[in-house]
Protein backbone atom coordinates (compact mmCIF):
# COMPACT_ATOMS: atom_id res chain seq x y z
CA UNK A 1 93.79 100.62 79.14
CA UNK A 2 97.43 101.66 79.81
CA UNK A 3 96.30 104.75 81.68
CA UNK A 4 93.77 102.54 84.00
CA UNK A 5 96.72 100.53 84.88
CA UNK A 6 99.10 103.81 85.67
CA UNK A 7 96.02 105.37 87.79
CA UNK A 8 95.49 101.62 89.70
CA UNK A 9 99.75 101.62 90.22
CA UNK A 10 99.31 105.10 91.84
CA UNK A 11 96.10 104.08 93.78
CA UNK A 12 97.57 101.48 95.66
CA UNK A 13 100.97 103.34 96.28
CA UNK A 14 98.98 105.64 98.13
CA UNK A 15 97.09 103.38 100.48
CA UNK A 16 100.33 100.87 100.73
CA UNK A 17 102.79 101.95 103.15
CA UNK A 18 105.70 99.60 101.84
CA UNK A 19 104.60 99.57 97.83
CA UNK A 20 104.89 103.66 98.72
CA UNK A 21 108.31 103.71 99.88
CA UNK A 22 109.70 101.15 96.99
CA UNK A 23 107.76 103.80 94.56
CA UNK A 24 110.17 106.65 96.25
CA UNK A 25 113.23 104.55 95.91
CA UNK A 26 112.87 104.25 92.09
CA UNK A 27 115.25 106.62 90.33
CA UNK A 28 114.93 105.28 86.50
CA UNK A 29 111.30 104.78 84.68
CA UNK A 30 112.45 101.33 83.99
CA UNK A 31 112.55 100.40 87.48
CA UNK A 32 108.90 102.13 88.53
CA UNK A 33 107.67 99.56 84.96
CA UNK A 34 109.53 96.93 86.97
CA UNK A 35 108.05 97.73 90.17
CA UNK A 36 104.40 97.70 88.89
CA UNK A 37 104.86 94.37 86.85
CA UNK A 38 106.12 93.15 90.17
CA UNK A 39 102.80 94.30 91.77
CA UNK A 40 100.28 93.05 88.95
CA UNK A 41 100.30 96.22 86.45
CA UNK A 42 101.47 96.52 82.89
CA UNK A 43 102.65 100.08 82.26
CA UNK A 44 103.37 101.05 79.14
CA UNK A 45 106.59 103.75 79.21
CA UNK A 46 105.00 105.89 76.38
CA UNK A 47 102.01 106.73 78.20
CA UNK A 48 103.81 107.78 81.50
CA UNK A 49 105.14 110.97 79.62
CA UNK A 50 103.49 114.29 79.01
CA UNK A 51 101.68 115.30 76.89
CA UNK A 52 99.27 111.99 78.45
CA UNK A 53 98.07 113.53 82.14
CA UNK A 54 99.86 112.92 85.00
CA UNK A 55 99.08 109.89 87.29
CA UNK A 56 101.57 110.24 90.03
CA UNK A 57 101.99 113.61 92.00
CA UNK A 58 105.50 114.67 92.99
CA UNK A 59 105.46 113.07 96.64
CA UNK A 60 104.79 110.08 95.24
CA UNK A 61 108.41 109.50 92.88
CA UNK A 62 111.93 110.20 93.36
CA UNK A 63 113.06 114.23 92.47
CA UNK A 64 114.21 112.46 89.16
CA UNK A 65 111.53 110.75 88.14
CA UNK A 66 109.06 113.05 89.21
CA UNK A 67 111.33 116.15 86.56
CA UNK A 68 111.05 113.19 84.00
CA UNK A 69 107.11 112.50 84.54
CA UNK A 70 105.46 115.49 86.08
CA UNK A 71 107.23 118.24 83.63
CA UNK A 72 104.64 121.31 82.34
């Protein structure tokens, strides 16, 4: 369930223009779980970290979050 919500978070920053640009401005993991709660999604920190598979691509988060989230 936790990785439906990540992949519906990351869904709908891609088609909304201003949900997009909050999604950039988020430097700490605790604010992208604040912004989706804000938005209707429960994201679970845990499963936003390798090894689970990605959800978000780099253009999507901030240069920090996307070292934190999108490391090989």
């Amino acid at each position: 369930m936790a990785i439906k919500q990540i992949k519906a978070f990351s869904e709908k920053a891609r088609t909304d223009a201003a949900l997009k640009e909050q999604l950039l401005a988020c430097v700490k993991v605790r604010e992208l779980i604040t912004l989706a709660k804000e938005n209707g999604f429960e994201i679970d920190e845990e499963v936003l970290y390798p090894p689970n598979e990605p959800q978000f691509t780099f253009d999507q988060l901030s240069e920090k979050l996307g070292k934190a989230l999108l490391r090989a």
